[in-house]
Each structure stands twice: as structure tokens, then as C-alpha cells.
C-alpha atoms as a PDB file:
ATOM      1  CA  UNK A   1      34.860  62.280 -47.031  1.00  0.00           C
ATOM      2  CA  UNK A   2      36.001  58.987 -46.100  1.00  0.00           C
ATOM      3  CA  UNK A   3      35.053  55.835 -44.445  1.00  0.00           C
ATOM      4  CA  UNK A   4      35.043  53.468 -41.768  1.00  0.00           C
ATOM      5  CA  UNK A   5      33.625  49.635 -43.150  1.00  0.00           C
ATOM      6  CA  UNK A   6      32.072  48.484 -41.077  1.00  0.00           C
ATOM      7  CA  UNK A   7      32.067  44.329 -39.801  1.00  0.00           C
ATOM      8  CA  UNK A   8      29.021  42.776 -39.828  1.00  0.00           C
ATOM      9  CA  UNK A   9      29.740  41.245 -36.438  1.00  0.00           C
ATOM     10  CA  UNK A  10      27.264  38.083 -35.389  1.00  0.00           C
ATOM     11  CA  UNK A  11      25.109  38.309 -38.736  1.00  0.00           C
ATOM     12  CA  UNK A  12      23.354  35.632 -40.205  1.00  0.00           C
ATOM     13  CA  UNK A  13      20.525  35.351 -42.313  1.00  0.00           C
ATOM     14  CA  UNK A  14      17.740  33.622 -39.696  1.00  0.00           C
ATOM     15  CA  UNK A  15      19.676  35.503 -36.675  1.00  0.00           C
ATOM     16  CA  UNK A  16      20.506  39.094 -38.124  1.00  0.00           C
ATOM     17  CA  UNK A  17      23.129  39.411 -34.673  1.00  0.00           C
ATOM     18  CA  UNK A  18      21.293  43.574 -34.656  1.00  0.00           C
ATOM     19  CA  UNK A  19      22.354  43.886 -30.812  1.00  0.00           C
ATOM     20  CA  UNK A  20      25.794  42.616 -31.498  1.00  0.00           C
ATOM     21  CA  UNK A  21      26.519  44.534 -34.383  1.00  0.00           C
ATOM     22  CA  UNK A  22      25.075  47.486 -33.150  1.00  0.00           C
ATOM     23  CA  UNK A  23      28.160  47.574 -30.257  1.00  0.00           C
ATOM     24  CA  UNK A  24      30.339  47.953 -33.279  1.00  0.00           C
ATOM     25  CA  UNK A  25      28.485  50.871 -34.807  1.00  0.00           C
ATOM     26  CA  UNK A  26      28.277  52.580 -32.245  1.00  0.00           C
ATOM     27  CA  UNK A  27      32.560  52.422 -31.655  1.00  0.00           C
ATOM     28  CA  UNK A  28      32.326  53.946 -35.427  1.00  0.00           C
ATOM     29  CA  UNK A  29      29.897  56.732 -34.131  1.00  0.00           C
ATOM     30  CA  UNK A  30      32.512  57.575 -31.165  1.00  0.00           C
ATOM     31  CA  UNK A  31      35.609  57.395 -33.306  1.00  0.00           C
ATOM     32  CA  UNK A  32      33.609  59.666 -36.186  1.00  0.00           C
ATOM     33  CA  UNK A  33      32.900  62.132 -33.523  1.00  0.00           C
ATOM     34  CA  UNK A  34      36.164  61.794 -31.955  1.00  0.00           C
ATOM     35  CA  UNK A  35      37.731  62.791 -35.491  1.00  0.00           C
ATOM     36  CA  UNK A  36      35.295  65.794 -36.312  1.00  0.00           C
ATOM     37  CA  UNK A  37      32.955  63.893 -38.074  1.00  0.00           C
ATOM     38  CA  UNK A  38      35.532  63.569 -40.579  1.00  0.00           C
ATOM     39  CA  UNK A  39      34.898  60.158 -41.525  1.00  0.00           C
ATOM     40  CA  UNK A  40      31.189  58.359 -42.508  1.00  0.00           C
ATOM     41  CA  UNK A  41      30.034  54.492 -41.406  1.00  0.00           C
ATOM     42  CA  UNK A  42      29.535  52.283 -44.226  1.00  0.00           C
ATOM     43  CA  UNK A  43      27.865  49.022 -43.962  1.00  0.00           C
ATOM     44  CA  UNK A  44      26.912  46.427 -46.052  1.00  0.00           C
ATOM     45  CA  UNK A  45      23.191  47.282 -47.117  1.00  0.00           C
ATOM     46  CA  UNK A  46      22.544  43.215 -47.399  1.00  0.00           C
ATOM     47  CA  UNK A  47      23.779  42.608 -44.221  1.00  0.00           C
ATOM     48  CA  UNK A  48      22.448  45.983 -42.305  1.00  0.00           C
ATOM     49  CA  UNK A  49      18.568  46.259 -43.850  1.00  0.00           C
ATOM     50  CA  UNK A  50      17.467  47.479 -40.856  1.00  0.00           C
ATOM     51  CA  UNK A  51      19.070  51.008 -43.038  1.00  0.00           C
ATOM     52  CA  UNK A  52      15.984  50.641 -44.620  1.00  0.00           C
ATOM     53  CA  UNK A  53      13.546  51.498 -41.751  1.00  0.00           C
ATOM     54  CA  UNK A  54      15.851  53.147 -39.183  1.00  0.00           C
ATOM     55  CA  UNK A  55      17.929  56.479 -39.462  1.00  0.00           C
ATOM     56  CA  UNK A  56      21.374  55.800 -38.831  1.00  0.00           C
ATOM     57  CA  UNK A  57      23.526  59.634 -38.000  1.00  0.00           C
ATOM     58  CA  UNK A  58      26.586  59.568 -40.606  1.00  0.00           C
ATOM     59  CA  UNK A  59      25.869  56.267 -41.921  1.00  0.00           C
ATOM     60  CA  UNK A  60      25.888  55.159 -45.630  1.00  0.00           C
ATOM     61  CA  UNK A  61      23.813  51.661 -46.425  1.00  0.00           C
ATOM     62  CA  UNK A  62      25.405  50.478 -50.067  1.00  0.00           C
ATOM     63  CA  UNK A  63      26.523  46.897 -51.114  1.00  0.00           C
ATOM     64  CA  UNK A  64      28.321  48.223 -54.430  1.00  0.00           C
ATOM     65  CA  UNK A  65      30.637  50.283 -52.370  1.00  0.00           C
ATOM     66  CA  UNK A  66      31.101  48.279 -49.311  1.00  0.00           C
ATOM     67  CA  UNK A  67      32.454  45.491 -51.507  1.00  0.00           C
ATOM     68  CA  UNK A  68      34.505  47.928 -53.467  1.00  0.00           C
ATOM     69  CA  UNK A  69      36.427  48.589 -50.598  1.00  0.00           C
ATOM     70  CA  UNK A  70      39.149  45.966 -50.145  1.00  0.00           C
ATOM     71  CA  UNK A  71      42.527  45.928 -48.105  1.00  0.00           C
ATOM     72  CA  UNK A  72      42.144  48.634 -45.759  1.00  0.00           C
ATOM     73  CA  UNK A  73      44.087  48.930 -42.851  1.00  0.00           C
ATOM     74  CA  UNK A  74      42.390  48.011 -39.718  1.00  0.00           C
ATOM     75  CA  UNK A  75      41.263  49.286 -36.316  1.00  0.00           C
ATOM     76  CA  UNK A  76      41.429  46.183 -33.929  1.00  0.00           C
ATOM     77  CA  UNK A  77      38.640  47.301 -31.619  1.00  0.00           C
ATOM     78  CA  UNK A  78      40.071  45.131 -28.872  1.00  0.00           C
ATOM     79  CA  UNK A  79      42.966  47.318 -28.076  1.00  0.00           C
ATOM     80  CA  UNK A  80      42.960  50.980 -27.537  1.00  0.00           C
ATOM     81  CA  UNK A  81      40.758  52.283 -30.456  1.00  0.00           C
ATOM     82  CA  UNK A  82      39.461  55.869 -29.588  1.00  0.00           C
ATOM     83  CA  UNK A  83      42.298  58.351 -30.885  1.00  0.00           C
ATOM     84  CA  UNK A  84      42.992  60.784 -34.505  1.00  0.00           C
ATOM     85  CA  UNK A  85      43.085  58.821 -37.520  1.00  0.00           C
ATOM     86  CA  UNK A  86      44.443  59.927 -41.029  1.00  0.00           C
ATOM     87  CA  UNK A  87      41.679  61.197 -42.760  1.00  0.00           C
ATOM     88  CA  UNK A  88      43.155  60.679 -46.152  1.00  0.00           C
ATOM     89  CA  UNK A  89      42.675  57.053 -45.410  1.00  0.00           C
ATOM     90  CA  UNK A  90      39.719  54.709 -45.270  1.00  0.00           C
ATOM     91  CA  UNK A  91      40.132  52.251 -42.159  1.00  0.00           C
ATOM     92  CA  UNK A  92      37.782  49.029 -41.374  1.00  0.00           C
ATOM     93  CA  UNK A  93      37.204  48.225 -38.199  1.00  0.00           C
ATOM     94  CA  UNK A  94      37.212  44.285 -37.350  1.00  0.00           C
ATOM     95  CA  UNK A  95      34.641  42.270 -36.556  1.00  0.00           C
ATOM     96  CA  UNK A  96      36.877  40.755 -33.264  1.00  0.00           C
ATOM     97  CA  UNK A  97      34.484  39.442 -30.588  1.00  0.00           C
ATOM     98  CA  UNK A  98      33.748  41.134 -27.867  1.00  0.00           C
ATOM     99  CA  UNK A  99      33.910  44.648 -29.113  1.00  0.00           C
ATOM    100  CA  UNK A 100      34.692  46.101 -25.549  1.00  0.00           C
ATOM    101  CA  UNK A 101      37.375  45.712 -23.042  1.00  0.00           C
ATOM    102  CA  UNK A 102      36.560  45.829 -19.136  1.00  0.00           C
ATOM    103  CA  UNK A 103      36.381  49.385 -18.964  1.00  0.00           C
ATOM    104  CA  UNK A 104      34.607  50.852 -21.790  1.00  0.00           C
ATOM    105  CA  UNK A 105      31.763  53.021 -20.849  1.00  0.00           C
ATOM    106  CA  UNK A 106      30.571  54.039 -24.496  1.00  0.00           C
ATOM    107  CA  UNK A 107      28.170  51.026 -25.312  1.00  0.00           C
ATOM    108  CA  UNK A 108      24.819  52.480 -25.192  1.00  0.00           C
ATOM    109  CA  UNK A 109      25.415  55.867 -25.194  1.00  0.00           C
ATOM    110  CA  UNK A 110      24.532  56.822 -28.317  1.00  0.00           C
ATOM    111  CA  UNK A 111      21.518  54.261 -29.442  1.00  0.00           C
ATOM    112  CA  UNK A 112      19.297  56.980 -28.951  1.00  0.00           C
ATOM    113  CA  UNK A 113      20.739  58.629 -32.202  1.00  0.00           C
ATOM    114  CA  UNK A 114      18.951  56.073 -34.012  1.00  0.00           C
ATOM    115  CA  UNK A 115      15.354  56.894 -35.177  1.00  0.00           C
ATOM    116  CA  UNK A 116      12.329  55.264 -37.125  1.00  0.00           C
ATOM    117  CA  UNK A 117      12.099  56.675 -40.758  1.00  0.00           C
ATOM    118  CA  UNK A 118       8.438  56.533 -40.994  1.00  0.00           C
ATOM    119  CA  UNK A 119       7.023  58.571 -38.642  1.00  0.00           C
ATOM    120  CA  UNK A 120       3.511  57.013 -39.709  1.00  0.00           C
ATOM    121  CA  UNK A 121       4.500  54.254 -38.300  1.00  0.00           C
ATOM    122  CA  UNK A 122       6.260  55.299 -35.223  1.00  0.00           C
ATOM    123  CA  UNK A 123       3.053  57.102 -34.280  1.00  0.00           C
ATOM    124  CA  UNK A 124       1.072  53.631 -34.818  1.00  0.00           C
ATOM    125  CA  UNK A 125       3.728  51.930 -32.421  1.00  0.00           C
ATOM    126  CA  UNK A 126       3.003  54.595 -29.832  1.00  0.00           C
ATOM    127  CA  UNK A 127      -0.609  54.292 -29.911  1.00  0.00           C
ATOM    128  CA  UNK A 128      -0.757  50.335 -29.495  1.00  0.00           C
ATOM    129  CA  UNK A 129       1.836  49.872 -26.811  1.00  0.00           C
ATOM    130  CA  UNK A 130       1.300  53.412 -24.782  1.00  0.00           C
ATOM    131  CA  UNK A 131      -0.393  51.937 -22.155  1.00  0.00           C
ATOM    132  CA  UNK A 132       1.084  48.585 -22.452  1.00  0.00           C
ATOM    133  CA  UNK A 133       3.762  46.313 -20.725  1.00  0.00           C
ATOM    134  CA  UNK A 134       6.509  45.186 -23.088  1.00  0.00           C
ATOM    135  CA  UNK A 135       8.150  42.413 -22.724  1.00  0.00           C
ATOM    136  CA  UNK A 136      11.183  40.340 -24.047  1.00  0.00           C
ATOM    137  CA  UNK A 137      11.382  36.480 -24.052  1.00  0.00           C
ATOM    138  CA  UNK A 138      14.460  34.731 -25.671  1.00  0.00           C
ATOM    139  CA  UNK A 139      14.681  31.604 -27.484  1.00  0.00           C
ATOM    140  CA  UNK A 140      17.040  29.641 -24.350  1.00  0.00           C
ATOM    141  CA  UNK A 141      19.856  28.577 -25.723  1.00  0.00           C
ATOM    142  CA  UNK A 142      20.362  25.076 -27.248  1.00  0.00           C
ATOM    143  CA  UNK A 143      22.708  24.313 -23.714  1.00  0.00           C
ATOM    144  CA  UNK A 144      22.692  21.202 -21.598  1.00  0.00           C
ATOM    145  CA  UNK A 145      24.404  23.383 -18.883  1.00  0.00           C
ATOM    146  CA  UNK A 146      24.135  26.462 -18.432  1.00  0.00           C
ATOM    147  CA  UNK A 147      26.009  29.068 -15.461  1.00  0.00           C
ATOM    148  CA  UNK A 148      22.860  31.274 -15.132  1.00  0.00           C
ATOM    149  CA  UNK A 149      21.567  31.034 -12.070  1.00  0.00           C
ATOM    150  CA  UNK A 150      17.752  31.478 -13.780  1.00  0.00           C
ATOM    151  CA  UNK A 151      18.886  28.108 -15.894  1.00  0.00           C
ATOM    152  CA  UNK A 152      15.850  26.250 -17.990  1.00  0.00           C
ATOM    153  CA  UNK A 153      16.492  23.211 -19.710  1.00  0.00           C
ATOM    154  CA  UNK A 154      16.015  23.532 -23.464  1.00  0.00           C
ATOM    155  CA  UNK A 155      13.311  21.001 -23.600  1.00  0.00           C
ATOM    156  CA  UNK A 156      11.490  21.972 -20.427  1.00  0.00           C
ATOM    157  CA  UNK A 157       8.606  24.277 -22.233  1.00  0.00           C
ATOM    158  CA  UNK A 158       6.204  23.717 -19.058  1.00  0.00           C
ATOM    159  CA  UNK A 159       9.028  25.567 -16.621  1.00  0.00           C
ATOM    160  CA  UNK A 160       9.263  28.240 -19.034  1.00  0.00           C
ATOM    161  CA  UNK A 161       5.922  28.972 -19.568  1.00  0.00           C
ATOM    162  CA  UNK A 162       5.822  28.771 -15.565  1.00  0.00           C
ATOM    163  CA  UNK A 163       8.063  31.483 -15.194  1.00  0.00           C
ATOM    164  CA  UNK A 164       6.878  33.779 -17.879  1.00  0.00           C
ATOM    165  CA  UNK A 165       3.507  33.424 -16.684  1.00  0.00           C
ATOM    166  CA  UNK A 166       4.913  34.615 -12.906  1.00  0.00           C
ATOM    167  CA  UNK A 167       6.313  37.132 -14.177  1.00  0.00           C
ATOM    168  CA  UNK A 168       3.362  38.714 -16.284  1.00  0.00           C
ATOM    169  CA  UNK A 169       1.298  37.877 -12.870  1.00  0.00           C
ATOM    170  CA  UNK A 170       3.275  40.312 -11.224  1.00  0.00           C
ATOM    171  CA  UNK A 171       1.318  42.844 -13.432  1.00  0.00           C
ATOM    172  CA  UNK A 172      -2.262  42.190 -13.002  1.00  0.00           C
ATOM    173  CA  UNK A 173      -5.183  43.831 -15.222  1.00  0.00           C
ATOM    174  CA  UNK A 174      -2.307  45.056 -17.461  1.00  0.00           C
ATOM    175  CA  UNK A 175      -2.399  44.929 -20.934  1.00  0.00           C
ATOM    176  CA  UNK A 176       1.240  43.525 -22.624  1.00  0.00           C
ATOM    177  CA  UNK A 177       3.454  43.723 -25.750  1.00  0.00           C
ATOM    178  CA  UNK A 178       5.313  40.429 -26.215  1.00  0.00           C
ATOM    179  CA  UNK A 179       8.538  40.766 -28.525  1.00  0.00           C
ATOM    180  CA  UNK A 180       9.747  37.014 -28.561  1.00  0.00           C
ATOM    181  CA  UNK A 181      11.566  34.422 -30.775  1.00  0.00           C
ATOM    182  CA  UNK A 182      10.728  31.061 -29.069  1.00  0.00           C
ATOM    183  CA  UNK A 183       9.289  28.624 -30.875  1.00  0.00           C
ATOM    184  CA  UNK A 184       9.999  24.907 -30.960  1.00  0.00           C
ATOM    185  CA  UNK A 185      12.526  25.034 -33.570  1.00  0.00           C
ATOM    186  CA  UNK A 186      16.367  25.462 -32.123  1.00  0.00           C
ATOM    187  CA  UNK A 187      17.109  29.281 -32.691  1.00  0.00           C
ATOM    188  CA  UNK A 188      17.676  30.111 -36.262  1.00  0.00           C
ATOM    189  CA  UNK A 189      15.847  27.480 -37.665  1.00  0.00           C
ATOM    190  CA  UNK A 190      12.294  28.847 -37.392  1.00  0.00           C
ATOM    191  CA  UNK A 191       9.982  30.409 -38.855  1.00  0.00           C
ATOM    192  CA  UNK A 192      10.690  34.046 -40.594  1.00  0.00           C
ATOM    193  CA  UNK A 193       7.740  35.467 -39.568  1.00  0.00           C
ATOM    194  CA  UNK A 194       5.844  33.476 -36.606  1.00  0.00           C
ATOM    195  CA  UNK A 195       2.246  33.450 -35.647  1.00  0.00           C
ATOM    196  CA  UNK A 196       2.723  32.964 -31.802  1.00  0.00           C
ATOM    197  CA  UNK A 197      -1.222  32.962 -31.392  1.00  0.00           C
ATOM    198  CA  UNK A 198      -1.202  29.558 -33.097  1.00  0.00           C
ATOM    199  CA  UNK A 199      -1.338  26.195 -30.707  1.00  0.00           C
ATOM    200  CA  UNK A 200       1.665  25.069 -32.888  1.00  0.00           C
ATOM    201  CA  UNK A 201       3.826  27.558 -30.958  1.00  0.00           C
ATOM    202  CA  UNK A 202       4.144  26.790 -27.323  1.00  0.00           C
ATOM    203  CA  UNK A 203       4.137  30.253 -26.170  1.00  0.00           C
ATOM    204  CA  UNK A 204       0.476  30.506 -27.494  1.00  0.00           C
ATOM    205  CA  UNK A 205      -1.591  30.314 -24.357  1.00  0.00           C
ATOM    206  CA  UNK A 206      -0.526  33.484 -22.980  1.00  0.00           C
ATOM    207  CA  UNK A 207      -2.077  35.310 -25.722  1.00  0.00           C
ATOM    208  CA  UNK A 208      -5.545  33.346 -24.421  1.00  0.00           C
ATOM    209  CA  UNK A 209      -5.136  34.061 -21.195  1.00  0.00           C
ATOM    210  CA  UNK A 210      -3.874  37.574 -21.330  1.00  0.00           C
ATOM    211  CA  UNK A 211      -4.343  40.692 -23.033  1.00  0.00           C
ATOM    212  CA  UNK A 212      -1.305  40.653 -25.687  1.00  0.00           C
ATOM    213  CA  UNK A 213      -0.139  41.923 -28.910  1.00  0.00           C
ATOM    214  CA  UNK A 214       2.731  41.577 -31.056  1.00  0.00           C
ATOM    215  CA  UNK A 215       3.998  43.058 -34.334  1.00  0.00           C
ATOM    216  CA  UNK A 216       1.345  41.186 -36.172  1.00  0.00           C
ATOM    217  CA  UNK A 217      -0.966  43.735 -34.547  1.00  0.00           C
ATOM    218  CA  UNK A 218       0.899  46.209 -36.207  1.00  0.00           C
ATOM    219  CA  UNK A 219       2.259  45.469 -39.674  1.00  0.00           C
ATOM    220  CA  UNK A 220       0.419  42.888 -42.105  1.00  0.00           C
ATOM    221  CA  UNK A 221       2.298  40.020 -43.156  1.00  0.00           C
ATOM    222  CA  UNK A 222      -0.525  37.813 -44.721  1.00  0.00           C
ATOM    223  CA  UNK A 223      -0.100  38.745 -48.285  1.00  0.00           C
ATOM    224  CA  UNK A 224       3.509  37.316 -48.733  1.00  0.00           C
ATOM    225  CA  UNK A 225       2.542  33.871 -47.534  1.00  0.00           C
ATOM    226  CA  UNK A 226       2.560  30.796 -47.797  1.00  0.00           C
ATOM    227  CA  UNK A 227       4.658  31.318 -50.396  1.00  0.00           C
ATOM    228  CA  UNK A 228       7.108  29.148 -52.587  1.00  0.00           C
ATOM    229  CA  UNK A 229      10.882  30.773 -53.377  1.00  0.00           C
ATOM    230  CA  UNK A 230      13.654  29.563 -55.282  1.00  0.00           C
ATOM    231  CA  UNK A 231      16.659  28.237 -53.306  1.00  0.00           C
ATOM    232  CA  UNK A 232      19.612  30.815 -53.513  1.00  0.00           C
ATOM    233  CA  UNK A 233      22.164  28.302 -52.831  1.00  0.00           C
ATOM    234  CA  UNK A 234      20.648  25.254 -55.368  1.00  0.00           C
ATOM    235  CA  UNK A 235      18.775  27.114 -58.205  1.00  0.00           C
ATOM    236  CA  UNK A 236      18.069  23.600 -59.368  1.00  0.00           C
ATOM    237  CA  UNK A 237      14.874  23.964 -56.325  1.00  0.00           C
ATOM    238  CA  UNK A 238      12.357  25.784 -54.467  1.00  0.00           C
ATOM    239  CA  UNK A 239      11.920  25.935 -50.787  1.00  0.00           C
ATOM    240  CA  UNK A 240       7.667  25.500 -49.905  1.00  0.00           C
ATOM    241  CA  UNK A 241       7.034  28.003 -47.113  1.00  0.00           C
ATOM    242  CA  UNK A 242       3.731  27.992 -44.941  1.00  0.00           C
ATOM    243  CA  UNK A 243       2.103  31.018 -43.875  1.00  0.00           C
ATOM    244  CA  UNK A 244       4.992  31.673 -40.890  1.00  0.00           C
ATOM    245  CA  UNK A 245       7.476  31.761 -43.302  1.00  0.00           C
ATOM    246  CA  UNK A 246       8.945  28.454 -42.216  1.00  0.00           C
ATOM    247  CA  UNK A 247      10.216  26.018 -44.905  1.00  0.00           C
ATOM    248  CA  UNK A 248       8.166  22.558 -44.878  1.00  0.00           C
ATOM    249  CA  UNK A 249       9.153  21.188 -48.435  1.00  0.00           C
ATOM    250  CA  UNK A 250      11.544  21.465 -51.124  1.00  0.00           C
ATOM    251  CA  UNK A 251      10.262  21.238 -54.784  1.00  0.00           C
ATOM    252  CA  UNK A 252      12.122  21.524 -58.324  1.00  0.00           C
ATOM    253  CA  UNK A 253      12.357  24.849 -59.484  1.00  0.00           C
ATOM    254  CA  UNK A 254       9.707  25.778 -61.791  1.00  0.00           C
ATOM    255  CA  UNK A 255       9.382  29.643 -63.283  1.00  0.00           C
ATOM    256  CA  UNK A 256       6.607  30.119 -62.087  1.00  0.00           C
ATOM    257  CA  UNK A 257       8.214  30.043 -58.517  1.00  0.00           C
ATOM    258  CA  UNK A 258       8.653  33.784 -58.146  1.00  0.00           C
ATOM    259  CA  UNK A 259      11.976  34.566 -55.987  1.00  0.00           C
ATOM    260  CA  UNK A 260      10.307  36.930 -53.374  1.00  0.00           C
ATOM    261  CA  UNK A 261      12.124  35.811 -50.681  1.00  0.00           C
ATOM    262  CA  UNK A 262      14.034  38.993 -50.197  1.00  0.00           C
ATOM    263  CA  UNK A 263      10.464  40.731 -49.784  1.00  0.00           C
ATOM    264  CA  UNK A 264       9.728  38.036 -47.261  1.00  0.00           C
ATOM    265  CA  UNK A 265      13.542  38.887 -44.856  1.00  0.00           C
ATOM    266  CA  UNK A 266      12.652  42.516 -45.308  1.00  0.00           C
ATOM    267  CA  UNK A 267       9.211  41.829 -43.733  1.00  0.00           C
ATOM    268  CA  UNK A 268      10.950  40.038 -41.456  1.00  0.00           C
ATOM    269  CA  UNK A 269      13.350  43.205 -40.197  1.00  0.00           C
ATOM    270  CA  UNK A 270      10.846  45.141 -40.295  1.00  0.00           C
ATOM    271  CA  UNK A 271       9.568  42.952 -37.837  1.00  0.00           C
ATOM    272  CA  UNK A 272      12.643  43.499 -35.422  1.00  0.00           C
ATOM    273  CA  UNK A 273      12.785  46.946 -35.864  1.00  0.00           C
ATOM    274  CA  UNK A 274       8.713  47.251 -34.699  1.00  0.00           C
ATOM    275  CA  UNK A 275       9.451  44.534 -31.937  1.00  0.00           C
ATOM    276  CA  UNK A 276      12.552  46.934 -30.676  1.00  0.00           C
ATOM    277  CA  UNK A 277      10.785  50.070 -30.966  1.00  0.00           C
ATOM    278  CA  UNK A 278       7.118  48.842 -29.527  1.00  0.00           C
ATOM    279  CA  UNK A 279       9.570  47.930 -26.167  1.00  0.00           C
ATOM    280  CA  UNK A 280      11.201  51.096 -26.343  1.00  0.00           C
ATOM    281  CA  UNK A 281       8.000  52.816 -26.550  1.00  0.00           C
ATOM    282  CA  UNK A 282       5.959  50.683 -24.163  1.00  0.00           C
ATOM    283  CA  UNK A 283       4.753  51.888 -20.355  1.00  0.00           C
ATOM    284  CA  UNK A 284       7.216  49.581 -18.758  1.00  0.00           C
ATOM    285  CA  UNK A 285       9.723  47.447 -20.228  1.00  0.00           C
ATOM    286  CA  UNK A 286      10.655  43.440 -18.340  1.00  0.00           C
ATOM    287  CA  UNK A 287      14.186  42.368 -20.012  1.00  0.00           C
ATOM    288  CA  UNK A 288      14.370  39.005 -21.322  1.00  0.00           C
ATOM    289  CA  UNK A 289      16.964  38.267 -17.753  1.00  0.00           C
ATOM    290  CA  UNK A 290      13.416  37.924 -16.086  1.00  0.00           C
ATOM    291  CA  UNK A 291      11.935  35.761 -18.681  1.00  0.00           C
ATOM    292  CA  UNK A 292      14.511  33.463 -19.373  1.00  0.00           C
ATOM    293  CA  UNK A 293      17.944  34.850 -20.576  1.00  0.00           C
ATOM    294  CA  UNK A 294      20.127  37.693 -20.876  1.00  0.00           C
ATOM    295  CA  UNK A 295      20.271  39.435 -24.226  1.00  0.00           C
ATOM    296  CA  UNK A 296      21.872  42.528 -26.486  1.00  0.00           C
ATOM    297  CA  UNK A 297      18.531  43.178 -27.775  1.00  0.00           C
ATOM    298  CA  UNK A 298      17.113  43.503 -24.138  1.00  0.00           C
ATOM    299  CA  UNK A 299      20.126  45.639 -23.455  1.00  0.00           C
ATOM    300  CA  UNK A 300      19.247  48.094 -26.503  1.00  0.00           C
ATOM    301  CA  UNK A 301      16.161  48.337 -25.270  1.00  0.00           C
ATOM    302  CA  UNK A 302      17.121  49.687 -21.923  1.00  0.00           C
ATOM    303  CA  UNK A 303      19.610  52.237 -22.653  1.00  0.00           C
ATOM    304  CA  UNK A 304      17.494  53.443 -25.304  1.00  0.00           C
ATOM    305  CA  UNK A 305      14.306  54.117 -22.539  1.00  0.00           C
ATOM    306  CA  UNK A 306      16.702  56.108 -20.548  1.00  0.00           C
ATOM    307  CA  UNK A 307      17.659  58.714 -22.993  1.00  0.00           C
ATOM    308  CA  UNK A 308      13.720  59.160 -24.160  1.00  0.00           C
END
């Protein structure tokens, strides 16, 4: 069997990039099917933890043997990229941004291949949000200007709420599912694992006015914080984290500062992966274009809902 690496195209540790990368797997699924499933996709199981909750169709998750693979020749996904391959090779395909020319038709086509592994918890998903609205709201971009006709200013909090409030009124006596990432931190730079009921987070009143959840309705997150972990990139100290998961001191590193934070970012993609499914698996779903701003996760969303 042999391989296609896979990029790990708009990744980063606070902003995992899912929706973006997920374009790129699923040119790997086409070209693997295209070539008799002759080939498997291998990603980097740091970079692609959401492996870890979600079934991936001829996919293999390993860090050891992405990084073993070095110097292959390349599929520039920019260019024509859907023909026979030599299977005696392994190929990685680039990480070049975006992933489709003007007339691809293949991105979502094939998200519905990807499934929850724990069927427990899939079930628990379905029960909550059943009879539920989801809905998406995106952290605006840090932008002065902005082409979007729907344009909010990145400070402008009381517009915002304005307009996420109209649209929820558009659904009266419903009950919602909020999957979100605004805070008042620029995007990236908050919390791991936010508590959007507190009056710290500006999004807060809706869940006093209306009848919401989120995905701390579903999975617990309380015994992993506040927690203090040591810093990866200066061993020398510890990052202080309050019970969001957001840092709010550094300290010198003592050994009694246990390094858990890779519990914590699991927690916290296990997070995504119950926000994207909870929206899949809601009554109706409102993209984030009506909230706020366009997004790839929105997009998943709604290509997934029309193959279930």
C-alpha cells in the first residue's frame, strides 16, 4: 500500500484551520478513489487529532511515519490533479492555498464519509440538539475594512449582538445550539475552552435571554481546569490557566507543574468535533454568513446536512 502525505493546510495550534484542511483531504479521498483505492491518506496525528474522535475512510493518523516520509514528489493541487498515479510511489500533496480552481465541483462531496467514533456520544448529540436550532457565529475578523456587504467593525460588540439577536428572533419559542468562537480576545488568542455563559464573554446574554446550549452541555470540561502547564517553547516556565483555558500568568517552572496541556487541546477538539456534529445534527442549521461572516466550518456543515 502506499501513501499520499498529507499538508496540514491553515493549522495552528489555537486555530486548528479543520475546514481548510479538510478541502485537502478530501482531493486525497478523490484521487484514492480515482486510483482504485490503491493508495491510503496519511496525516500528521499532532496536527489532525480530530483522528482521534472522527472516522476518517482510508486514512492513517501517525506522527512517526508522517515524519519519516521525506522528499516525495509532489501533486500541486492547483493545476490539474485528478488522473493515475504510480503506485509504486508515495506522492505528497502541497499545502498551496486555495486548494480548488474555478471549476472544481468535488469540495463537499464526500464529508459525509466522515463519522463520529463513539456512537455513545453521537447518540447524546442527537438527543440535545434534535429539536434544536443550531447556529454558527464567527469570531469577525481583526479587519478595519472589510468587502462583505454584512461588514461589522471589530470593536462594535453592540451591532453584533444586534444582529445575532435578529436573527435568533426570526425563530421564536425555539430552543438553539450555539457553536461560536467570539470572545473579546482577537481570534487565536482566547481561551481553549470558553465558558460563553460567563458576563466576561460578550456573547453571554443570549444564553439569559434564550433557551441555548453549547458543548459544555454535552462534554465536561471542569476537571482539567484552572490548571498550570509547563511552557513547550521555554521549559524554564509555566503558563497559569483559569478555568477557560486561557493563559493569565506565567510562573517558573516548578515539578510539580504537571504538563497536561495536551489533555487540555484534546478537550479542546473534542470540542470542535461536538460543535460540528451538534450543527449537523440540529433541526435547522443558520450559517455563520447570517451571523456575521462567511466560513469553511459553516460550509462543512451544510454539505454534510444534505447527504444525511
Amino acid at each position: 500500500m502506499s501513501y499520499f502525505k498529507l499538508a496540514n493546510c491553515g493549522w495552528n495550534l489555537k486555530d486548528t484551520g479543520f475546514g481548510n484542511r479538510i478541502n485537502i483531504w478530501e482531493i486525497a479521498f478523490e484521487l484514492t478513489k480515482y486510483n482504485n483505492f490503491k493508495f491510503t491518506i496519511l496525516v500528521d496525528e499532532d496536527k489532525w487529532r480530530e483522528t482521534k474522535y472522527l472516522d476518517f475512510p482510508h486514512t492513517k493518523s501517525s506522527k512517526h511515519l508522517y515524519n519519516n516520509f521525506k522528499d516525495l514528489p509532489e501533486i500541486d493541487i492547483r493545476y490539474e490533479w485528478l488522473k493515475e498515479l504510480d503506485i509504486s510511489k508515495d506522492w505528497y500533496i502541497n499545502d498551496a492555498w486555495p486548494p480548488y480552481d474555478g471549476g472544481s465541483n468535488h469540495y463537499g462531496t464526500l464529508l459525509h464519509l466522515i463519522t463520529l467514533k463513539d456512537k455513545t456520544l453521537e447518540r447524546k448529540i442527537k438527543i440535545l440538539v434534535g429539536d434544536r436550532i443550531g447556529i454558527h457565529i464567527r469570531h469577525w475578523p481583526v479587519v478595519d475594512e472589510d468587502s462583505k456587504s454584512n461588514f461589522i467593525s471589530r470593536f462594535d460588540y453592540k451591532s453584533k449582538m444586534k444582529q445575532v439577536r435578529k436573527v435568533m428572533d426570526n425563530f421564536p419559542n425555539s430552543k438553539f445550539y450555539i457553536s461560536t468562537n467570539v470572545t473579546y480576545d482577537e481570534p487565536t488568542q482566547g481561551p481553549y475552552l470558553p465558558d460563553f455563559r460567563k458576563e466576561s464573554q460578550w456573547i453571554s446574554e443570549i444564553y439569559r435571554d434564550y433557551d441555548v446550549v453549547d458543548y459544555r452541555d454535552i462534554i465536561s470540561v471542569g476537571e482539567l481546569l484552572p490548571e498550570t502547564v509547563r511552557d513547550p517553547n521555554n521549559p524554564s516556565w509555566s503558563r497559569v490557566m483559569d478555568d477557560e483555558g486561557k493563559i493569565i500568568n506565567i510562573v517558573s517552572y516548578e515539578e510539580k507543574h504537571e504538563d497536561i496541556e495536551h489533555e487540555i487541546y484534546d478537550i479542546k477538539i473534542k470540542r470542535d468535533v461536538v460543535d460540528l456534529f451538534s450543527l449537523i445534527y440540529s433541526r435547522k442549521f443558520v450559517p455563520s454568513i447570517k451571523t456575521g461572516v462567511d466560513s469553511t466550518w459553516s460550509d462543512f456543515v451544510s454539505h454534510y446536512r444534505k447527504r444525511i
